[in-house]
Each structure stands twice: as structure tokens, then as C-alpha cells.
C-alpha atoms as a PDB file:
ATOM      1  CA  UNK A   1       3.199 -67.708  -0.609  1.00  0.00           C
ATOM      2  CA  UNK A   2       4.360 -66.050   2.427  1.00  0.00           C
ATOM      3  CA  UNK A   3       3.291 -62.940   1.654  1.00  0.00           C
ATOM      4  CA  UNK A   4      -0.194 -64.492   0.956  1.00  0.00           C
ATOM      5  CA  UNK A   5      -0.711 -66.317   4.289  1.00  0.00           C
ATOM      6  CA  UNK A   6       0.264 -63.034   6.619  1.00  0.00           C
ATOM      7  CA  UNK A   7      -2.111 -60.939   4.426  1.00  0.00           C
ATOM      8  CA  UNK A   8      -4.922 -63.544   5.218  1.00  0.00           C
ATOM      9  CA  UNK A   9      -3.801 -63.586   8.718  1.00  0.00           C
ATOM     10  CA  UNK A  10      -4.117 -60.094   9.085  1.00  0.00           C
ATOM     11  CA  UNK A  11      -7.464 -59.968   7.541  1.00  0.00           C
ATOM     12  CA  UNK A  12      -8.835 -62.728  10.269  1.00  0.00           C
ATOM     13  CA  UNK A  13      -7.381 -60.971  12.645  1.00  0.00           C
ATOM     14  CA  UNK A  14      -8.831 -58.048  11.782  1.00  0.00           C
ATOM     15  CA  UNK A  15     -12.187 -59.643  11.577  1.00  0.00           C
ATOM     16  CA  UNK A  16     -11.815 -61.226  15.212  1.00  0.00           C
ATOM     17  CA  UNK A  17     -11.015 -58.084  16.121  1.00  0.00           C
ATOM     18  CA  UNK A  18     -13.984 -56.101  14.765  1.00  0.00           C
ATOM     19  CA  UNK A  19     -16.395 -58.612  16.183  1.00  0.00           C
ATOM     20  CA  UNK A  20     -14.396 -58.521  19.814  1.00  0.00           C
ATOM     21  CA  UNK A  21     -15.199 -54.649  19.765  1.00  0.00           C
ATOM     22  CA  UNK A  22     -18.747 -54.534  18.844  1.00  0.00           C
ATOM     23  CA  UNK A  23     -19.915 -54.828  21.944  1.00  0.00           C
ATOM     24  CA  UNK A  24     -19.225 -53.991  25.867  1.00  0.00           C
ATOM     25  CA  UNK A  25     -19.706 -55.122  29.156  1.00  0.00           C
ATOM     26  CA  UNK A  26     -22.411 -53.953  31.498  1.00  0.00           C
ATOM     27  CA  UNK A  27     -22.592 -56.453  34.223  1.00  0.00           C
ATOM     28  CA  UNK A  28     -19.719 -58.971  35.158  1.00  0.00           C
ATOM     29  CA  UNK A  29     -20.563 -62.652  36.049  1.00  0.00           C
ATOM     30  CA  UNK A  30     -18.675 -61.711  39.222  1.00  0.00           C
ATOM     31  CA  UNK A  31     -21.188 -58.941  40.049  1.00  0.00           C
ATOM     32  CA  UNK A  32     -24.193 -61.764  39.137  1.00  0.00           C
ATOM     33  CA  UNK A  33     -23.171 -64.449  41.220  1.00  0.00           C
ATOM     34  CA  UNK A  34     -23.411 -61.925  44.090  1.00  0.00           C
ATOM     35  CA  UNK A  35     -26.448 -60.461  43.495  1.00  0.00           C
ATOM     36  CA  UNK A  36     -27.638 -64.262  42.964  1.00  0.00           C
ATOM     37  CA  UNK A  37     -26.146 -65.387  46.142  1.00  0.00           C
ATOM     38  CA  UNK A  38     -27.962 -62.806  47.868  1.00  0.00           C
ATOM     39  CA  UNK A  39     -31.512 -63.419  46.487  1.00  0.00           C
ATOM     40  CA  UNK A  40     -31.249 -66.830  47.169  1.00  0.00           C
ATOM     41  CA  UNK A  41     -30.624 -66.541  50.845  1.00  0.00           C
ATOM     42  CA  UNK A  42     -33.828 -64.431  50.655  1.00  0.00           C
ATOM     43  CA  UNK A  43     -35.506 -67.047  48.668  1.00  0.00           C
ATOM     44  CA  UNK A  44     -34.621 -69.514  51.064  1.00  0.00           C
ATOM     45  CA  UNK A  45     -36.412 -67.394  53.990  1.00  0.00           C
ATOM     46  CA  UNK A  46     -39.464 -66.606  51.999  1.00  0.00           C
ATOM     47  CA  UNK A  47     -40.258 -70.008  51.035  1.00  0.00           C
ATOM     48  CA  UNK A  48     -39.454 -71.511  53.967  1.00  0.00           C
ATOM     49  CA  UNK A  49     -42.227 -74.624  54.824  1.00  0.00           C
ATOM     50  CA  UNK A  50     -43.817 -73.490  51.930  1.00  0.00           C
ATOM     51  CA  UNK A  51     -44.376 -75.951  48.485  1.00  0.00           C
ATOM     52  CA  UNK A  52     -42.379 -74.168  46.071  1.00  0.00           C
ATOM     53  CA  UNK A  53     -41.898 -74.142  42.781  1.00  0.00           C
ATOM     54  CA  UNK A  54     -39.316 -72.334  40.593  1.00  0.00           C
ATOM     55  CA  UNK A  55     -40.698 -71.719  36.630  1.00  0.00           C
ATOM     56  CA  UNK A  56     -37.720 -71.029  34.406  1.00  0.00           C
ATOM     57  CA  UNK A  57     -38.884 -69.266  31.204  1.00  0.00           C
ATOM     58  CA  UNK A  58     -37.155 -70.758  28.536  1.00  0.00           C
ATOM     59  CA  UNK A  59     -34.634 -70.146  26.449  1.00  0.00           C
ATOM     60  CA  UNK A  60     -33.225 -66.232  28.536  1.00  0.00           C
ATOM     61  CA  UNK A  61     -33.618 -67.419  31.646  1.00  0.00           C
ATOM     62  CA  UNK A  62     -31.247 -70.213  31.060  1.00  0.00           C
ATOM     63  CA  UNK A  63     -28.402 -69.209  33.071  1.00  0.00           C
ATOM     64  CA  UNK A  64     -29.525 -67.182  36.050  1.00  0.00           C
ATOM     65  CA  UNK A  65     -32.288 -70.085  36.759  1.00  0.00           C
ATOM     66  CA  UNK A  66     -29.646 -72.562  36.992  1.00  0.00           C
ATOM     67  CA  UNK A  67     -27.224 -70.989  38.858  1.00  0.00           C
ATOM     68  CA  UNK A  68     -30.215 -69.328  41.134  1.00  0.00           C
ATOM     69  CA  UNK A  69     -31.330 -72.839  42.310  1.00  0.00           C
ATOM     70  CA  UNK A  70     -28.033 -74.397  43.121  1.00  0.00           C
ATOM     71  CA  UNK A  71     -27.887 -71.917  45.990  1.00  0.00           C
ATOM     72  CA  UNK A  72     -31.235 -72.222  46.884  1.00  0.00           C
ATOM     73  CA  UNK A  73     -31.293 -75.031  49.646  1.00  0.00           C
ATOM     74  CA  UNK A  74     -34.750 -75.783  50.925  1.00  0.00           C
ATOM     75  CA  UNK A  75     -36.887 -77.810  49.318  1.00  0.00           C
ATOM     76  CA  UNK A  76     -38.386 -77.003  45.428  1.00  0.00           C
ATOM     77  CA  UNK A  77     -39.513 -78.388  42.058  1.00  0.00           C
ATOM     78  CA  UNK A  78     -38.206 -77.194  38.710  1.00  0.00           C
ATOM     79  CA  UNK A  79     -40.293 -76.442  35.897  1.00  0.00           C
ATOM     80  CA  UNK A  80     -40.053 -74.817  32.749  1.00  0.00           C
ATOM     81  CA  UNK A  81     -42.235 -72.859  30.045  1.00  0.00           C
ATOM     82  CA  UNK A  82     -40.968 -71.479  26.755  1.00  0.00           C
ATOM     83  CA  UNK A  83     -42.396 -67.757  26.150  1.00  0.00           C
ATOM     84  CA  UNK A  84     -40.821 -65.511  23.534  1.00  0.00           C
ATOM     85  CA  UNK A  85     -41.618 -62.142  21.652  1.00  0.00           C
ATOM     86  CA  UNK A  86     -38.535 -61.400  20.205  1.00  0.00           C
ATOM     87  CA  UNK A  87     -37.223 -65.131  18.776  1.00  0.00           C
ATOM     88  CA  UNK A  88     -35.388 -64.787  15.371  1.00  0.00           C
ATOM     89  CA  UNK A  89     -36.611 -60.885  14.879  1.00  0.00           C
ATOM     90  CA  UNK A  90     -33.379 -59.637  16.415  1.00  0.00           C
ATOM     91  CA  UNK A  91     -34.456 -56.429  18.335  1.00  0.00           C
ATOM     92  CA  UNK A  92     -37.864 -55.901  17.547  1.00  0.00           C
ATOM     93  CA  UNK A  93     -40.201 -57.593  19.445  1.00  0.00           C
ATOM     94  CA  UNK A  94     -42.922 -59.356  18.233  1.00  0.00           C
ATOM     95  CA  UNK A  95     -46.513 -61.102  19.423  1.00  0.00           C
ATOM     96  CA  UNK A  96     -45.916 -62.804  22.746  1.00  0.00           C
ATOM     97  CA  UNK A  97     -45.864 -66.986  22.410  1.00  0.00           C
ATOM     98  CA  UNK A  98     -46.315 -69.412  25.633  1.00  0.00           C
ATOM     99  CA  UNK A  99     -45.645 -73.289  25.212  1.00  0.00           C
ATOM    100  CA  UNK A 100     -45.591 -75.949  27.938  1.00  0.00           C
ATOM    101  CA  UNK A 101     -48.401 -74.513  30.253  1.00  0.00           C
ATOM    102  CA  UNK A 102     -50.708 -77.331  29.676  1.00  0.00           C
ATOM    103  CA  UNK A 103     -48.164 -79.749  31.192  1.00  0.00           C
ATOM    104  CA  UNK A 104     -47.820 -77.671  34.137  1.00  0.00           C
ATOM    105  CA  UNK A 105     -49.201 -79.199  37.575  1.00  0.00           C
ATOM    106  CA  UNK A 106     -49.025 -76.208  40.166  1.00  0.00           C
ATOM    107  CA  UNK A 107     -52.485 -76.740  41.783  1.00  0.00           C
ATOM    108  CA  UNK A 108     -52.079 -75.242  45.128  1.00  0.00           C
ATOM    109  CA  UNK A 109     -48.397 -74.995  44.890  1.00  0.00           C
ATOM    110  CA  UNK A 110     -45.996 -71.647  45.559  1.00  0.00           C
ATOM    111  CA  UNK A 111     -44.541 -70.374  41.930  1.00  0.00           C
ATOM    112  CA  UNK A 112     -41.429 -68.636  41.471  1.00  0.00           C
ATOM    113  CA  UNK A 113     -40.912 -67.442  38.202  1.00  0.00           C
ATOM    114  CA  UNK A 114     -37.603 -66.933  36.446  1.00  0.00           C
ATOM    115  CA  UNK A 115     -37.258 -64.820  33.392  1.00  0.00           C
ATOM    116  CA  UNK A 116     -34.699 -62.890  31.901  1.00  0.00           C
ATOM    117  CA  UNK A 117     -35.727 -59.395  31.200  1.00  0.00           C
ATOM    118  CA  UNK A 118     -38.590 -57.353  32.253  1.00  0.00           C
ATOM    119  CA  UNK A 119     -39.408 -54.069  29.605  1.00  0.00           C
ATOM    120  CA  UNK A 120     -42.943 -53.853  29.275  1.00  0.00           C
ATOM    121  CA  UNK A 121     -44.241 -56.147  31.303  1.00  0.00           C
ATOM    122  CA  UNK A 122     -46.037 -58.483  28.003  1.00  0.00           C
ATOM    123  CA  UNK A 123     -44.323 -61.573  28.722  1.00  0.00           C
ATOM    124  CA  UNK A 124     -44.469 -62.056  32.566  1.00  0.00           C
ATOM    125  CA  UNK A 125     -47.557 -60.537  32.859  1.00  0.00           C
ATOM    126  CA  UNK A 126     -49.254 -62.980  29.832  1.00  0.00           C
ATOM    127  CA  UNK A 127     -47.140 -65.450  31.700  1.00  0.00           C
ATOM    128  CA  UNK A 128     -48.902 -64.944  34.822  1.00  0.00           C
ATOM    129  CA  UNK A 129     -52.559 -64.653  33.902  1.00  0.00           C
ATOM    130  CA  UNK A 130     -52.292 -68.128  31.770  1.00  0.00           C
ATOM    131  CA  UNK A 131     -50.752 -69.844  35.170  1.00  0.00           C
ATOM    132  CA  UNK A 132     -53.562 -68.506  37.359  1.00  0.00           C
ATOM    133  CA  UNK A 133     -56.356 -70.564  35.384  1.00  0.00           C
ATOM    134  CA  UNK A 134     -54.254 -73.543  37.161  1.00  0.00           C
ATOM    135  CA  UNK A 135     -54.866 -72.669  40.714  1.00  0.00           C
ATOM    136  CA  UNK A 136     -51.434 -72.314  42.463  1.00  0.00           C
ATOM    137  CA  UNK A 137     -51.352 -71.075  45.728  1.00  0.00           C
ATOM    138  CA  UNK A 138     -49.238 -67.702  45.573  1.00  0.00           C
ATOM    139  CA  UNK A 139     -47.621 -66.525  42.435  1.00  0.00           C
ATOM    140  CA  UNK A 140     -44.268 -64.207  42.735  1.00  0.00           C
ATOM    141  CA  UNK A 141     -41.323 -63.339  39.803  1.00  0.00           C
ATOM    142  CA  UNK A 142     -37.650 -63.404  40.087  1.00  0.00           C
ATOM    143  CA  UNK A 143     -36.007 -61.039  36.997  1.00  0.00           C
ATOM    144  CA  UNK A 144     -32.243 -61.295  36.255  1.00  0.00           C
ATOM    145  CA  UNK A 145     -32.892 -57.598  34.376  1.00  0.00           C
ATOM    146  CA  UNK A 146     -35.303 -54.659  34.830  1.00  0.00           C
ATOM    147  CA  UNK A 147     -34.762 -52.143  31.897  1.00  0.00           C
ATOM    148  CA  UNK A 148     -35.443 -48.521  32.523  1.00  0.00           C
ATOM    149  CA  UNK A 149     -38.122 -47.683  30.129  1.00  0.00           C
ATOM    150  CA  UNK A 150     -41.826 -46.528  29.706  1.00  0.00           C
ATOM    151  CA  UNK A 151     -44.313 -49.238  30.504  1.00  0.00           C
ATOM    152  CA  UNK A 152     -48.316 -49.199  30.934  1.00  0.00           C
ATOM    153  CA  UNK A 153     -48.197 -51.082  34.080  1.00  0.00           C
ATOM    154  CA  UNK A 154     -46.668 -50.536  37.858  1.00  0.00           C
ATOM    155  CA  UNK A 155     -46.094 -53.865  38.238  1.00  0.00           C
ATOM    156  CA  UNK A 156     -42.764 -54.287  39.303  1.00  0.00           C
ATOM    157  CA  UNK A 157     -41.324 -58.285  40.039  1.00  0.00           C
ATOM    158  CA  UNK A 158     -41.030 -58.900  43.163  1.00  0.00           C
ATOM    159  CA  UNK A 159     -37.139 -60.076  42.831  1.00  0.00           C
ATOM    160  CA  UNK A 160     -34.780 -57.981  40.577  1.00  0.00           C
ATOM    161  CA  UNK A 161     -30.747 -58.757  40.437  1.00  0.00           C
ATOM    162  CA  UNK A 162     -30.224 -55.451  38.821  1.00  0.00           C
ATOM    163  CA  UNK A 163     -31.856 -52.663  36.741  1.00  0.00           C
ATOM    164  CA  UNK A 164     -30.673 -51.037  33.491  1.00  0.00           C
ATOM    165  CA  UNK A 165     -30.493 -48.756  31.551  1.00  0.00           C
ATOM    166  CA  UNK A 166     -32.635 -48.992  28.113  1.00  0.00           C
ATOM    167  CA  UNK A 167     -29.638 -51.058  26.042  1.00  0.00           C
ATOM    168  CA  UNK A 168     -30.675 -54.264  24.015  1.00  0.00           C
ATOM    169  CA  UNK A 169     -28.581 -56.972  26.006  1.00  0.00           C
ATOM    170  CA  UNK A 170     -27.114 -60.408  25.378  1.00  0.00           C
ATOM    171  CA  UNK A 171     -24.965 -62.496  27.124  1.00  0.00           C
ATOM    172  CA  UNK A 172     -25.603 -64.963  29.942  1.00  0.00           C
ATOM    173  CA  UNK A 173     -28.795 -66.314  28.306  1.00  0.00           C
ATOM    174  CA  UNK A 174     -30.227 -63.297  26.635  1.00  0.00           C
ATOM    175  CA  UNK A 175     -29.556 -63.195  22.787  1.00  0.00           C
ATOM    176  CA  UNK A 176     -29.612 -61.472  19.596  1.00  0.00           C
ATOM    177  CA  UNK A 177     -31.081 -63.685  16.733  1.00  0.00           C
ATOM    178  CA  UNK A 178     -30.852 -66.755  19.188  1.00  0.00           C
ATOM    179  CA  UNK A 179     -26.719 -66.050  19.057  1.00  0.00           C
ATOM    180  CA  UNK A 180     -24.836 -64.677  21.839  1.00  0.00           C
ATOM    181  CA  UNK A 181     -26.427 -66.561  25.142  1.00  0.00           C
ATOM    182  CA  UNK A 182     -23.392 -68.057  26.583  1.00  0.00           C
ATOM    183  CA  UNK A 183     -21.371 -65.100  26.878  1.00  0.00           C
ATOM    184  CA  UNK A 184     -20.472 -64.681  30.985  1.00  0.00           C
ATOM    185  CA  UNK A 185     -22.122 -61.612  31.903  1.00  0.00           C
ATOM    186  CA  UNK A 186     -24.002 -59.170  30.262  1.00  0.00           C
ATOM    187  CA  UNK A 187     -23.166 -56.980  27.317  1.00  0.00           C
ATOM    188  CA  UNK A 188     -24.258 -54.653  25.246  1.00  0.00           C
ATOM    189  CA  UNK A 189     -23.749 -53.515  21.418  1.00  0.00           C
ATOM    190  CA  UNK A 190     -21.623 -50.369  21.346  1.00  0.00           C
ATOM    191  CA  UNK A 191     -23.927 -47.886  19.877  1.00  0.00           C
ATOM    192  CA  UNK A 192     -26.629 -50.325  19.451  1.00  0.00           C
ATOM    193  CA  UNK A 193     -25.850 -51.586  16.798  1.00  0.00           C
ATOM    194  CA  UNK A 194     -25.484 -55.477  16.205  1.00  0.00           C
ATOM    195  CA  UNK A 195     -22.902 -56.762  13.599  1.00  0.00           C
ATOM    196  CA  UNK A 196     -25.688 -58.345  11.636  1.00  0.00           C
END
């Protein structure tokens, strides 16, 4: 019986440690709340008397949005869209969906929009079309990520925290097969590959 239970104790621990060294850190939480910390005190100067409004796209920009606006000190409203292209499809993306902009009253208002990841430009730039049919006065983008690869448009947001290199990333509200979006800072598969 003994000799059973350290055999199956070896074996879990072998599988904790597979899945432990699958992937690898890019970016620390350390080195985001900096770079967040920063941004916000520029936030705080650009919006300054103005009628802001920060848009968290849901679910990857989770994290970064809510840590962003507890540092941001003058006055704002939250809001919140859900736009995805990758969703249960792991790391191929798919066709861009946006839900919750019919609820959405920015008439005339200052939007600050907070997304994840920016790689081709799709989603923020779909994102941005749909909200100016609703009239708001200015319309600028915060990204947590910029990843180095080749897009069709200049467009570049007007707020980055960091850019990277072209890895598929999770962690700290980015995910793989909706798994993975409360790790602390942002990682990468080793190789690439994911464990499933």
C-alpha cells in the first residue's frame, strides 16, 4: 500500500510539474503596476475637466481596467462591452463579435477604451467605428499589450503599457480557451505550444 501511494504521488507530482513548466514569464505584475501607475498619472492630466469615460472590453481587459482606474483620480464613468475573436478557438482567431453597444450612452462624452491586446487592429478598430454611430465627443484607446507583428493599418493606440514580441499570451486577463486569466503577469507557452 505504501509503495502504491508514493508511486501515485510521484506521478501528481510529476504532472504539477509538467504543467508548472509549460509556460514562462514575460512581464511581472511588478513591472505592470508601474507602467499602470504611470499611465494613469497621464490619464489624469489628459482628461482633466473633461467628461470621461473609461470602456473596458470584456472578458481580457479584466485586470489592467480595474487596476488602471483605481489610480486614476479625477472624475469618470465605467462602462463595459464584450468583443471577442478568439473565444473558445484557442489560438486562432476567429470573426470579430461586439455585445453591449446598444446600452451604451456616450453622446458627447470623452471615451477611453481598455482592451487587452492589440495584433491586427480587428477588434479595436470594429470597436471604434460601432461607438462613433453614438456621437461621443473624442474617442482614444488604452492597450495593456501591443504585439510586434504585420498589420494593414498604422493605427497605433494612443496608450500602450508595453509592446511584445509575436508570442500568444495569457495571464492577467488574457487566456487560452477562456483558462489561464488570473495568472499575475503575463506569460507565455514555452515553444508555443499550449498543454491542450
Amino acid at each position: 500500500m505504501k509503495r502504491i501511494l508514493i508511486l501515485m504521488f510521484l506521478a501528481l507530482a510529476s504532472c504539477c510539474f509538467a504543467i508548472e513548466h509549460t509556460m514562462e514569464l514575460l512581464i511581472s505584475s511588478e513591472e505592470i503596476a508601474a507602467k499602470i501607475n504611470e499611465a494613469a498619472e497621464q490619464i489624469n492630466t489628459d482628461y482633466q475637466g473633461k467628461n470621461l469615460t473609461v470602456l473596458m472590453v470584456m472578458k481580457g481587459a479584466i485586470c489592467v481596467t480595474s487596476d488602471l482606474i483605481r489610480k486614476i483620480t479625477i472624475p469618470f464613468q465605467l462602462e463595459y462591452l464584450k468583443a471577442s475573436s478568439y473565444g473558445n478557438n484557442g489560438m486562432v482567431g476567429g470573426e470579430l463579435t461586439i455585445l453591449g453597444l446598444d446600452r451604451l450612452q456616450i453622446e458627447g462624452r470623452d471615451i477611453l477604451i481598455v482592451d487587452d491586446i492589440y495584433e491586427t487592429g480587428n477588434t479595436i478598430l470594429g470597436v471604434i467605428e460601432k461607438l462613433k454611430v453614438k456621437n461621443p465627443k473624442s474617442i482614444k484607446t488604452f492597450m495593456l499589450l501591443v504585439k510586434d507583428v504585420p498589420r494593414k493599418t498604422i493605427y497605433r493606440p494612443d496608450y500602450v503599457l508595453f509592446d511584445i514580441p509575436n508570442r500568444f499570451v495569457i495571464g492577467y486577463g488574457l487566456d487560452y480557451k477562456e483558462y489561464y486569466r488570473g495568472l499575475p503577469g503575463i506569460f507565455a507557452f514555452i515553444d508555443d505550444k499550449p498543454p491542450f
